[in-house]
N, C-alpha and C. Protein backbone atom coordinates (compact mmCIF):
# COMPACT_ATOMS: atom_id res chain seq x y z
N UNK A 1 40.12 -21.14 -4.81
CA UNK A 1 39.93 -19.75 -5.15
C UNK A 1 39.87 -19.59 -6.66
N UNK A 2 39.14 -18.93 -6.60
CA UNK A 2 38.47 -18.44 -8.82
C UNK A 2 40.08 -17.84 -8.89
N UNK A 3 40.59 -18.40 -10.37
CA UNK A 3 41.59 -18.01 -10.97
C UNK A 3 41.11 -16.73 -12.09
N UNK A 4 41.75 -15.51 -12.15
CA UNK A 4 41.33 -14.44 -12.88
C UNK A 4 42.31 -14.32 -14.38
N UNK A 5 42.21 -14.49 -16.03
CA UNK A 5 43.04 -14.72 -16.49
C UNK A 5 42.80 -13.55 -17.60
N UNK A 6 43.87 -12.27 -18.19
CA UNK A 6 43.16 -11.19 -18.60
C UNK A 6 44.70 -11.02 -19.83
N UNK A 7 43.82 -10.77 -20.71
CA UNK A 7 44.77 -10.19 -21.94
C UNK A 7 44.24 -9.32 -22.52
N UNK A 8 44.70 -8.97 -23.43
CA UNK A 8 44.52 -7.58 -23.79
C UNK A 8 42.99 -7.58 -24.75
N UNK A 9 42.84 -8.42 -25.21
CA UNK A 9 41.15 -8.40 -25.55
C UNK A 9 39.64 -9.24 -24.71
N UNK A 10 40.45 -9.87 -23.48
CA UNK A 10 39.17 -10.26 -22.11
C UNK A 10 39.50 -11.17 -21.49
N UNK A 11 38.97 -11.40 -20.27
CA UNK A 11 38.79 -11.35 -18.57
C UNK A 11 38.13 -12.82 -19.28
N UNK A 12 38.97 -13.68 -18.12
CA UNK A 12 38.40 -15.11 -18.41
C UNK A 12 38.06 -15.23 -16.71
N UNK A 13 37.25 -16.03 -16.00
CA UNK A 13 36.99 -16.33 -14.82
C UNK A 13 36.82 -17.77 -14.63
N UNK A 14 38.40 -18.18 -14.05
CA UNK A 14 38.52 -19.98 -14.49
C UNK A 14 37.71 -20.50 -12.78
N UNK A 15 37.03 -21.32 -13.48
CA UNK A 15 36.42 -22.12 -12.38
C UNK A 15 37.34 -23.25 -12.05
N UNK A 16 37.14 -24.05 -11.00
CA UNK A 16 37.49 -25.47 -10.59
C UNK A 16 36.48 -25.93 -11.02
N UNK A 17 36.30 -27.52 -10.39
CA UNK A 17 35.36 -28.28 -10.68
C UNK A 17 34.77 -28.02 -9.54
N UNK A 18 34.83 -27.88 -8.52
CA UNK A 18 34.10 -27.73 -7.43
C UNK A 18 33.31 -26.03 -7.43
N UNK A 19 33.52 -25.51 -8.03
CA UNK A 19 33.37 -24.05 -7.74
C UNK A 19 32.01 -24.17 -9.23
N UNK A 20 32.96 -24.86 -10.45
CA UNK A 20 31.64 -24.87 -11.21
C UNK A 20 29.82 -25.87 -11.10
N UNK A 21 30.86 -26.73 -9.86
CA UNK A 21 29.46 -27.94 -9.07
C UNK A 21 28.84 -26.66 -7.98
N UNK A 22 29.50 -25.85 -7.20
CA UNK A 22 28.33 -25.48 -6.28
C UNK A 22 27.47 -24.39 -7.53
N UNK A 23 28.35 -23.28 -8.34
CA UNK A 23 27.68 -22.62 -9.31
C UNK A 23 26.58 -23.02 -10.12
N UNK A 24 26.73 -24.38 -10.71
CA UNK A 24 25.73 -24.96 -11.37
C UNK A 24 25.58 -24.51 -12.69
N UNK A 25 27.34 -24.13 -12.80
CA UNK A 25 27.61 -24.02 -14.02
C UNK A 25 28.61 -24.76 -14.88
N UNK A 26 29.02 -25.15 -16.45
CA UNK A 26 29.50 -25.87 -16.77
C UNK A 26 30.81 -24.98 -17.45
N UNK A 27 30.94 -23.92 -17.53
CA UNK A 27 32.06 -23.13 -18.48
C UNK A 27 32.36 -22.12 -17.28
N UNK A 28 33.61 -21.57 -18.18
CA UNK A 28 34.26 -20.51 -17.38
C UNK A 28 33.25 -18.87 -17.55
N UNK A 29 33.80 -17.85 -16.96
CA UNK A 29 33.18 -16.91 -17.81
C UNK A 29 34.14 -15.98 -18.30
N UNK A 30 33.60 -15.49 -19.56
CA UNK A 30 34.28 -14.77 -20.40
C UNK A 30 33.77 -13.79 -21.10
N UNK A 31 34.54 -12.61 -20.41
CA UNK A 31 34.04 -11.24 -20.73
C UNK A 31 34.72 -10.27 -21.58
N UNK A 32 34.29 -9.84 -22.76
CA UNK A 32 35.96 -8.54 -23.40
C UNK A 32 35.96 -7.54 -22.31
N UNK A 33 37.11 -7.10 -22.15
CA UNK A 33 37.80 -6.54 -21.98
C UNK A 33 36.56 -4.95 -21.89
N UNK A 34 36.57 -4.74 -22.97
CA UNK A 34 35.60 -3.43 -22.74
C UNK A 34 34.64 -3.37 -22.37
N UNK A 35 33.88 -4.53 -21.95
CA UNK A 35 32.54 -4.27 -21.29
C UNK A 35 32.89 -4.20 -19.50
N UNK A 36 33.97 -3.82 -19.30
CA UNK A 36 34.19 -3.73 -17.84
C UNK A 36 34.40 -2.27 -17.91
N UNK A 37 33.23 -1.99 -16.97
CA UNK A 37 33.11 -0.61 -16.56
C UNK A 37 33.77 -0.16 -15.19
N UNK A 38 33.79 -1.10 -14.49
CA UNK A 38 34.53 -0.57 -13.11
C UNK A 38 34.53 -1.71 -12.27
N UNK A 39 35.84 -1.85 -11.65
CA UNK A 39 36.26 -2.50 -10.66
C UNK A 39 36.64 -2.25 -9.06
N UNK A 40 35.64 -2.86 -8.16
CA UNK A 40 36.48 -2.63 -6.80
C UNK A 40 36.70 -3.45 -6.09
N UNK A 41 37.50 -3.25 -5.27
CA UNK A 41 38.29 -4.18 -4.21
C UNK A 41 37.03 -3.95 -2.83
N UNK A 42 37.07 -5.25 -2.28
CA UNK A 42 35.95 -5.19 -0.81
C UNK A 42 36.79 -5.97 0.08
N UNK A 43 36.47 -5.96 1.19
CA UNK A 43 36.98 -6.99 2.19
C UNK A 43 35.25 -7.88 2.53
N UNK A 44 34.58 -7.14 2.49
CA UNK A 44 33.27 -7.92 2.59
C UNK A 44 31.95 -8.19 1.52
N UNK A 45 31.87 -9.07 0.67
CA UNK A 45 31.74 -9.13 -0.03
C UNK A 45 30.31 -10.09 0.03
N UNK A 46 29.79 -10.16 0.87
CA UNK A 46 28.16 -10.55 1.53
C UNK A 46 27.45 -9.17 1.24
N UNK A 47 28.05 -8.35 1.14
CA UNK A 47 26.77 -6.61 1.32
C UNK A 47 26.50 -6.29 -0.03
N UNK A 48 27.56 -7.09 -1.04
CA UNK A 48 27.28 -6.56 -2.59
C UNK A 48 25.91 -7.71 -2.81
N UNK A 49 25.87 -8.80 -2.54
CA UNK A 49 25.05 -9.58 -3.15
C UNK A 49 23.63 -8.90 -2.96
N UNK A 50 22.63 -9.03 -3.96
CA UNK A 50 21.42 -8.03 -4.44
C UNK A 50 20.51 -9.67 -5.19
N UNK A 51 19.07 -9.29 -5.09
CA UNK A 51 18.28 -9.83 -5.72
C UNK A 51 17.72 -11.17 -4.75
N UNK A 52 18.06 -12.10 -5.18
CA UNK A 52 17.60 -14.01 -4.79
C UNK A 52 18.32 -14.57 -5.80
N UNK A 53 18.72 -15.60 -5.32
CA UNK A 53 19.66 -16.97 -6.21
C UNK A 53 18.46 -17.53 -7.15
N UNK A 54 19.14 -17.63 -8.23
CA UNK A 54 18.33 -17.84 -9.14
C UNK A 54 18.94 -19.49 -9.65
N UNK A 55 20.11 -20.04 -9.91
CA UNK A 55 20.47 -21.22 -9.95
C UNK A 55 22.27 -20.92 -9.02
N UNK A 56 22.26 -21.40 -8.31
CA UNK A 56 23.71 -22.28 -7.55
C UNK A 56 23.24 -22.59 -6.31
N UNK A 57 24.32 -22.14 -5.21
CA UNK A 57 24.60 -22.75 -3.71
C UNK A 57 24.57 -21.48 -2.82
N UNK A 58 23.53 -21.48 -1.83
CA UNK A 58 23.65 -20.30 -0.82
C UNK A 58 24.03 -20.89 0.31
N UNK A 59 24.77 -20.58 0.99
CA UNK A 59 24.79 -20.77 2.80
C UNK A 59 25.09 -20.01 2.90
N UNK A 60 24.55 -18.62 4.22
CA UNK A 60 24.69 -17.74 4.54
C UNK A 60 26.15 -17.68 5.40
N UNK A 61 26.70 -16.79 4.84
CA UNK A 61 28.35 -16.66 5.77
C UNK A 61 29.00 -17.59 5.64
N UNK A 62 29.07 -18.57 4.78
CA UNK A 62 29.87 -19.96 4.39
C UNK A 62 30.27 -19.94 2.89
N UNK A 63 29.32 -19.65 2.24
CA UNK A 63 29.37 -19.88 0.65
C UNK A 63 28.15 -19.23 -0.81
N UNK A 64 28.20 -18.19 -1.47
CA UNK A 64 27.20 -17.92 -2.26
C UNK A 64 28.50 -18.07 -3.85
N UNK A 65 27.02 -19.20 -4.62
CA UNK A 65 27.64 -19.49 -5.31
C UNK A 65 26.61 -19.64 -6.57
N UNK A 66 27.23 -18.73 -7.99
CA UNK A 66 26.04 -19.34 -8.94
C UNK A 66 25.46 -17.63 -9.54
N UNK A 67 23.80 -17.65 -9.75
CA UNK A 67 23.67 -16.53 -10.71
C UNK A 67 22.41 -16.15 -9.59
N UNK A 68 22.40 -14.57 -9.27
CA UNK A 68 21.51 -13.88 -8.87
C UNK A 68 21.08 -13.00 -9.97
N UNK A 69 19.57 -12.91 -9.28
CA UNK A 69 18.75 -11.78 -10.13
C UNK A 69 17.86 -11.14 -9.28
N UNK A 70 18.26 -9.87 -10.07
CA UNK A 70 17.77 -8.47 -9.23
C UNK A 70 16.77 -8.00 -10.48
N UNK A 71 16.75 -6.58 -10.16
CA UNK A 71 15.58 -5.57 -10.92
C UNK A 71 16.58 -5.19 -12.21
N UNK A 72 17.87 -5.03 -11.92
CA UNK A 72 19.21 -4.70 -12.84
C UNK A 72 19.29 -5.54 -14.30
N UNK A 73 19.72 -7.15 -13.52
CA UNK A 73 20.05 -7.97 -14.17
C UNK A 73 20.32 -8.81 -13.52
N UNK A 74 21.60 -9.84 -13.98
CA UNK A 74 21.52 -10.44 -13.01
C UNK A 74 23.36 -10.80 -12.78
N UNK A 75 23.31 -11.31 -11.80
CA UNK A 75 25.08 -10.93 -11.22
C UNK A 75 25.60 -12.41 -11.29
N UNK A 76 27.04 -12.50 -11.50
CA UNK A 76 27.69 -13.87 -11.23
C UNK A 76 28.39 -13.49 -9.74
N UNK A 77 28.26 -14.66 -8.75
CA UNK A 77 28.79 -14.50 -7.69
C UNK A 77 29.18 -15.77 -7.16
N UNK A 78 30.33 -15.79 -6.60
CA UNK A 78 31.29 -16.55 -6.12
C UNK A 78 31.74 -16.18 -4.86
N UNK A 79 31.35 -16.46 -3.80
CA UNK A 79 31.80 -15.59 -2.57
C UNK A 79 32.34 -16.83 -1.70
N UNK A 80 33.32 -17.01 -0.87
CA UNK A 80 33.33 -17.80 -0.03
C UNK A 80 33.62 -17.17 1.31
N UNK A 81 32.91 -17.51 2.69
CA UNK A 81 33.54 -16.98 3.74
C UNK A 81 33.77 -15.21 3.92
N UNK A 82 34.49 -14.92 4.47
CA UNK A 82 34.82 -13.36 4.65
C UNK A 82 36.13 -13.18 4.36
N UNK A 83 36.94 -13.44 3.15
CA UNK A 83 37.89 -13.02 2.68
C UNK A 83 37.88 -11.67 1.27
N UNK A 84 39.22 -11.71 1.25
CA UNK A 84 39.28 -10.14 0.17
C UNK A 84 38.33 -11.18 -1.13
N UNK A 85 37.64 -9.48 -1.62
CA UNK A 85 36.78 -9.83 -2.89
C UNK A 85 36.75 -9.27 -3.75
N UNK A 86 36.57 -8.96 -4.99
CA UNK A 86 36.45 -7.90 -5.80
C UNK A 86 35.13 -7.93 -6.83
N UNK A 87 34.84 -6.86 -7.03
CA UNK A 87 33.60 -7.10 -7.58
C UNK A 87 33.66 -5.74 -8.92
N UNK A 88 33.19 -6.69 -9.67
CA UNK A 88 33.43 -6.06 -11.49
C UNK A 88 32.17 -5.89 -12.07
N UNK A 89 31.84 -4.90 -12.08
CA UNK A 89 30.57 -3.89 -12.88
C UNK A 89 31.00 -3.87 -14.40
N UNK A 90 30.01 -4.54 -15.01
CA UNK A 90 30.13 -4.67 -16.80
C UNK A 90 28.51 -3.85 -17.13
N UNK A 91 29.02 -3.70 -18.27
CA UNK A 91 28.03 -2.65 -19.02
C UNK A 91 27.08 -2.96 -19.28
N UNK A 92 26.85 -4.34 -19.44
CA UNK A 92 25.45 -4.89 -19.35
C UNK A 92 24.79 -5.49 -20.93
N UNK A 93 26.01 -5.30 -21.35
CA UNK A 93 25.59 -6.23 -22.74
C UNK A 93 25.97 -7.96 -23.08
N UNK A 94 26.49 -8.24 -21.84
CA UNK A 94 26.94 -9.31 -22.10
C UNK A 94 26.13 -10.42 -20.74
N UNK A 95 26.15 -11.05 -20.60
CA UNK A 95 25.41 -12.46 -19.74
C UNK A 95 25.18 -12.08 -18.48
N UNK A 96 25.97 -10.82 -18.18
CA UNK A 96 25.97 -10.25 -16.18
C UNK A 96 25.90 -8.98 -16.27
N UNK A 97 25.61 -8.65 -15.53
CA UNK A 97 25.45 -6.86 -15.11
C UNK A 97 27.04 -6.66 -14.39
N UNK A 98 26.87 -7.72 -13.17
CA UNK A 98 28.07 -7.78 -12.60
C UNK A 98 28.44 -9.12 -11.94
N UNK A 99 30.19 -9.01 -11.45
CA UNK A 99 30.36 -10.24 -10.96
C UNK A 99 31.13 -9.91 -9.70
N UNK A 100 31.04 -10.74 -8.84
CA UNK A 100 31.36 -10.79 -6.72
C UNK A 100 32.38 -12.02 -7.13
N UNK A 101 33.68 -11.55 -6.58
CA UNK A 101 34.29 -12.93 -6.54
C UNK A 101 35.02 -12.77 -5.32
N UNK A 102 35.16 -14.00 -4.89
CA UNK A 102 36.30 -13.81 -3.62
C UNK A 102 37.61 -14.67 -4.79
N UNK A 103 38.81 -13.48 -4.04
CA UNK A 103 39.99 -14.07 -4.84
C UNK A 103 41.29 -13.23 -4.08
N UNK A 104 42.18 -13.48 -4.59
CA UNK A 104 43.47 -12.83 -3.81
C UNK A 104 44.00 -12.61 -5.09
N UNK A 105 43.44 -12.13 -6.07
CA UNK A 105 44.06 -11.30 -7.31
C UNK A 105 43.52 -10.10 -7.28
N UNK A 106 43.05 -9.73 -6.54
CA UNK A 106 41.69 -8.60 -7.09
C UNK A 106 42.30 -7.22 -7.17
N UNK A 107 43.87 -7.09 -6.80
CA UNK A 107 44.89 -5.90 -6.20
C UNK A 107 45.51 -5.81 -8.12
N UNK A 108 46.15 -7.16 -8.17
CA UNK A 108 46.51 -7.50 -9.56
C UNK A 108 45.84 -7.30 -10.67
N UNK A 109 44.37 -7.57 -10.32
CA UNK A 109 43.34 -6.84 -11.78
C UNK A 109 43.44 -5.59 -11.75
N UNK A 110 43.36 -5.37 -10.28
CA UNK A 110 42.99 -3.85 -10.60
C UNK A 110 44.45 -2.88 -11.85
N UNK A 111 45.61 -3.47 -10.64
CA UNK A 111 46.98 -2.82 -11.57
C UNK A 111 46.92 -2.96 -12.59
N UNK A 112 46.80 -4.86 -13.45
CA UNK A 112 47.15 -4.52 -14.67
C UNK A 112 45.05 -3.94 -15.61
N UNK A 113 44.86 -3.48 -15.25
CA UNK A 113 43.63 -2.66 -15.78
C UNK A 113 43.99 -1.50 -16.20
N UNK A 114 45.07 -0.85 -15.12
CA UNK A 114 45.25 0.66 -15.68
C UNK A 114 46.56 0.81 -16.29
N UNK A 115 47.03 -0.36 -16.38
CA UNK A 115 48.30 -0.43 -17.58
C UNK A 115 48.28 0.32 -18.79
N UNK A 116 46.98 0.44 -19.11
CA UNK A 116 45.92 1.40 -20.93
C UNK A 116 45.96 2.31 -20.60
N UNK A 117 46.05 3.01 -18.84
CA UNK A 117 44.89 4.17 -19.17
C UNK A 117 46.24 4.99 -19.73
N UNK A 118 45.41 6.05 -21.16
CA UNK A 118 46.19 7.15 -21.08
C UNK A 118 46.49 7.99 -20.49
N UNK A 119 45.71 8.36 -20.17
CA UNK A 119 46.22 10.07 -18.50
C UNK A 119 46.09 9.18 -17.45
N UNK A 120 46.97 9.75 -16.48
CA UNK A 120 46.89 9.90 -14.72
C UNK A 120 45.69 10.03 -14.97
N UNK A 121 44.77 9.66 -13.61
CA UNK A 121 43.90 9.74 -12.98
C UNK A 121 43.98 11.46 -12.51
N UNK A 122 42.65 12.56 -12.33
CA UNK A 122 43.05 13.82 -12.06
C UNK A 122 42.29 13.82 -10.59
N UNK A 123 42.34 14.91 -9.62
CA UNK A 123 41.77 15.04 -8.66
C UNK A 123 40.26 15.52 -8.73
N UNK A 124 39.34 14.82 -8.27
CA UNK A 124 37.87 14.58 -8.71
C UNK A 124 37.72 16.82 -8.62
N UNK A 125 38.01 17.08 -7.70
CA UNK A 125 37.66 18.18 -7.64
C UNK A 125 37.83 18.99 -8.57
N UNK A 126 39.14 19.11 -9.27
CA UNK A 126 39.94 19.65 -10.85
C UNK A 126 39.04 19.41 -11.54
N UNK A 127 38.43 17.78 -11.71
CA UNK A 127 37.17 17.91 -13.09
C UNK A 127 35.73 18.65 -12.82
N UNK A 128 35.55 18.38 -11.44
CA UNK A 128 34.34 19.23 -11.36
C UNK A 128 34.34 20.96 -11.41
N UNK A 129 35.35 21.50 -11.28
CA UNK A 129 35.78 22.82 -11.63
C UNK A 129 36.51 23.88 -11.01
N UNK A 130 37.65 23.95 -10.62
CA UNK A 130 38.79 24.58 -10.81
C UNK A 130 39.08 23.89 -9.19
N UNK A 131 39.99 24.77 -8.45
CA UNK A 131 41.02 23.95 -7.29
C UNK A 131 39.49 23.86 -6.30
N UNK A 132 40.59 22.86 -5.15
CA UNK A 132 39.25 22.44 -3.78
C UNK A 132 39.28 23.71 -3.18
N UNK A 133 37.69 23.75 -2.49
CA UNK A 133 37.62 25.12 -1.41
C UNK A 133 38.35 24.93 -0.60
N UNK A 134 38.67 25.92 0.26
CA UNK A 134 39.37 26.31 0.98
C UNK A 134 38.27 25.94 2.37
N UNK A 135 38.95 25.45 3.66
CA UNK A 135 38.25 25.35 4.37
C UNK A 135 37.33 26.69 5.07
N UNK A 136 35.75 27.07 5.56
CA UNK A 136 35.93 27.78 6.00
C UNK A 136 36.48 28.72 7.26
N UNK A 137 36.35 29.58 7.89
CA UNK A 137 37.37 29.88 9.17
C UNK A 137 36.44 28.84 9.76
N UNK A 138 37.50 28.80 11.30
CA UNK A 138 36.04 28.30 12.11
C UNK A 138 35.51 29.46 12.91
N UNK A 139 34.36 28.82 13.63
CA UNK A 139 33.54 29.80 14.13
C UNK A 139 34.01 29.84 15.53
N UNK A 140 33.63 31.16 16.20
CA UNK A 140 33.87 31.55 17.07
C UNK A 140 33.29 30.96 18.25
N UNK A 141 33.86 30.43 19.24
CA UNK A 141 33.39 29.95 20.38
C UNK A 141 33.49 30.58 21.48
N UNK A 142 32.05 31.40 22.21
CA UNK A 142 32.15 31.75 23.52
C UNK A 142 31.88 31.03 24.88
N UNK A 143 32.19 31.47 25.65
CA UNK A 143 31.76 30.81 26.73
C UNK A 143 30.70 31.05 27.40
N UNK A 144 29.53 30.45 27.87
CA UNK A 144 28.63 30.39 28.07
C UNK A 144 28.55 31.51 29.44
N UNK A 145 27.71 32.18 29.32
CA UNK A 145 27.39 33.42 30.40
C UNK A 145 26.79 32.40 31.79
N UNK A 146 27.21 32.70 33.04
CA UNK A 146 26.45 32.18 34.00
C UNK A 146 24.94 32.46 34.14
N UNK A 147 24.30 31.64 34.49
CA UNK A 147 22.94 32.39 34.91
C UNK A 147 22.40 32.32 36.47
N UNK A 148 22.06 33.57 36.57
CA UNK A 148 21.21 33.68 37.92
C UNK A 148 20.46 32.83 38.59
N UNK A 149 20.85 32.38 40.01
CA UNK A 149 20.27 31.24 40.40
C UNK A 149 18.24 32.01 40.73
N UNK A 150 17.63 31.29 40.65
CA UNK A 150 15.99 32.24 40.69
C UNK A 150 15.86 31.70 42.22
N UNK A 151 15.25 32.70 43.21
CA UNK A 151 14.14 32.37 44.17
C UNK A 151 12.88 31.33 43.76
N UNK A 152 13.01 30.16 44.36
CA UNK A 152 11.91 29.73 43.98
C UNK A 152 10.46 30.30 44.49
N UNK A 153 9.03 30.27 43.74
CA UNK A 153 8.27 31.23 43.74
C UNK A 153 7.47 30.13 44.87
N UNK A 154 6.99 31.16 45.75
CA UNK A 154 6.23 30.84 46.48
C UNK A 154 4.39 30.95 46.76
N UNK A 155 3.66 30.43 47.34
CA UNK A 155 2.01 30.34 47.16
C UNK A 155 2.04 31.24 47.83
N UNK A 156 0.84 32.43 47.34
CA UNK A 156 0.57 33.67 48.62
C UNK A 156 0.33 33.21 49.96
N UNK A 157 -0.31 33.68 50.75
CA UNK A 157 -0.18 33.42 52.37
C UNK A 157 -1.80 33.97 52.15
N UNK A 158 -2.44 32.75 52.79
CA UNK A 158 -3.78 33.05 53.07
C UNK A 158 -4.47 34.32 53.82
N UNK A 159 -5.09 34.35 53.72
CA UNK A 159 -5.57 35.90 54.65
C UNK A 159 -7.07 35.74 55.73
């Protein structure tokens, strides 16, 4: 599993040797700190991958490993299997747009990430402008009126 290593000026992403052989890469990656725009936690982490492998290791549902490229840019991804993943959106000035990792830190980045922030987080609704609506009533439900069973219509009678 990718080791995640973060101080207060950037996000290192330690490879093994095996992880940098299927990647088909030779270094770790290393990102500051401020070019991370947003982080989330996935349990499935096959639906983020975007574009075609451009250099590593694909097996579908086993292993994606190495550098994709899309219309964006292009992504570092490390996925193994269907375990927890997290996936980190950078601003795009640096070597990735974004990176897919499978890891069992991804709870731990997230915490120590908001160790900085100055304010609480506010309720999305408060910033978009003043308290949430109020639900409206609900609507009234009648009960459906019976209807008249009809005579079925019959052919005149010859004459």
């Amino acid at each position: 599993m990718v080791t995640l290593m973060l101080d207060s000026e950037q996000l290192e992403v330690v490879l093994t040797r095996a992880e940098r052989g299927f990647a088909l890469r030779g270094e770790n990656i290393v990102m500051p700190r401020a070019t991370i725009t947003k982080v989330m936690l996935t349990d499935d982490a096959w639906i983020w991958l975007r574009g075609f492998r451009r250099r590593g290791t694909h097996v579908p549902g086993v292993i994606a490993a190495g550098t994709w490229k899309s219309g964006n840019g292009e992504d570092f991804v490390l996925v193994r299997g269907h375990r927890p993943s997290v996936v980190i959106e950078l601003d795009g000035s640096g070597e990735f747009i974004r990176i897919v990792l499978t890891t069992r830190h991804g709870i731990e980045l997230v915490k120590a990430l908001r160790l900085d922030v100055e304010s609480e987080a506010s309720d999305v609704a408060e910033l978009v402008g003043g308290a949430p609506e109020q639900e409206p009533p609900a609507a009234e439900v009648r009960p459906a009126k019976p209807r008249r069973a009809r005579a079925p219509k019959t052919a005149p009678a010859p004459a």
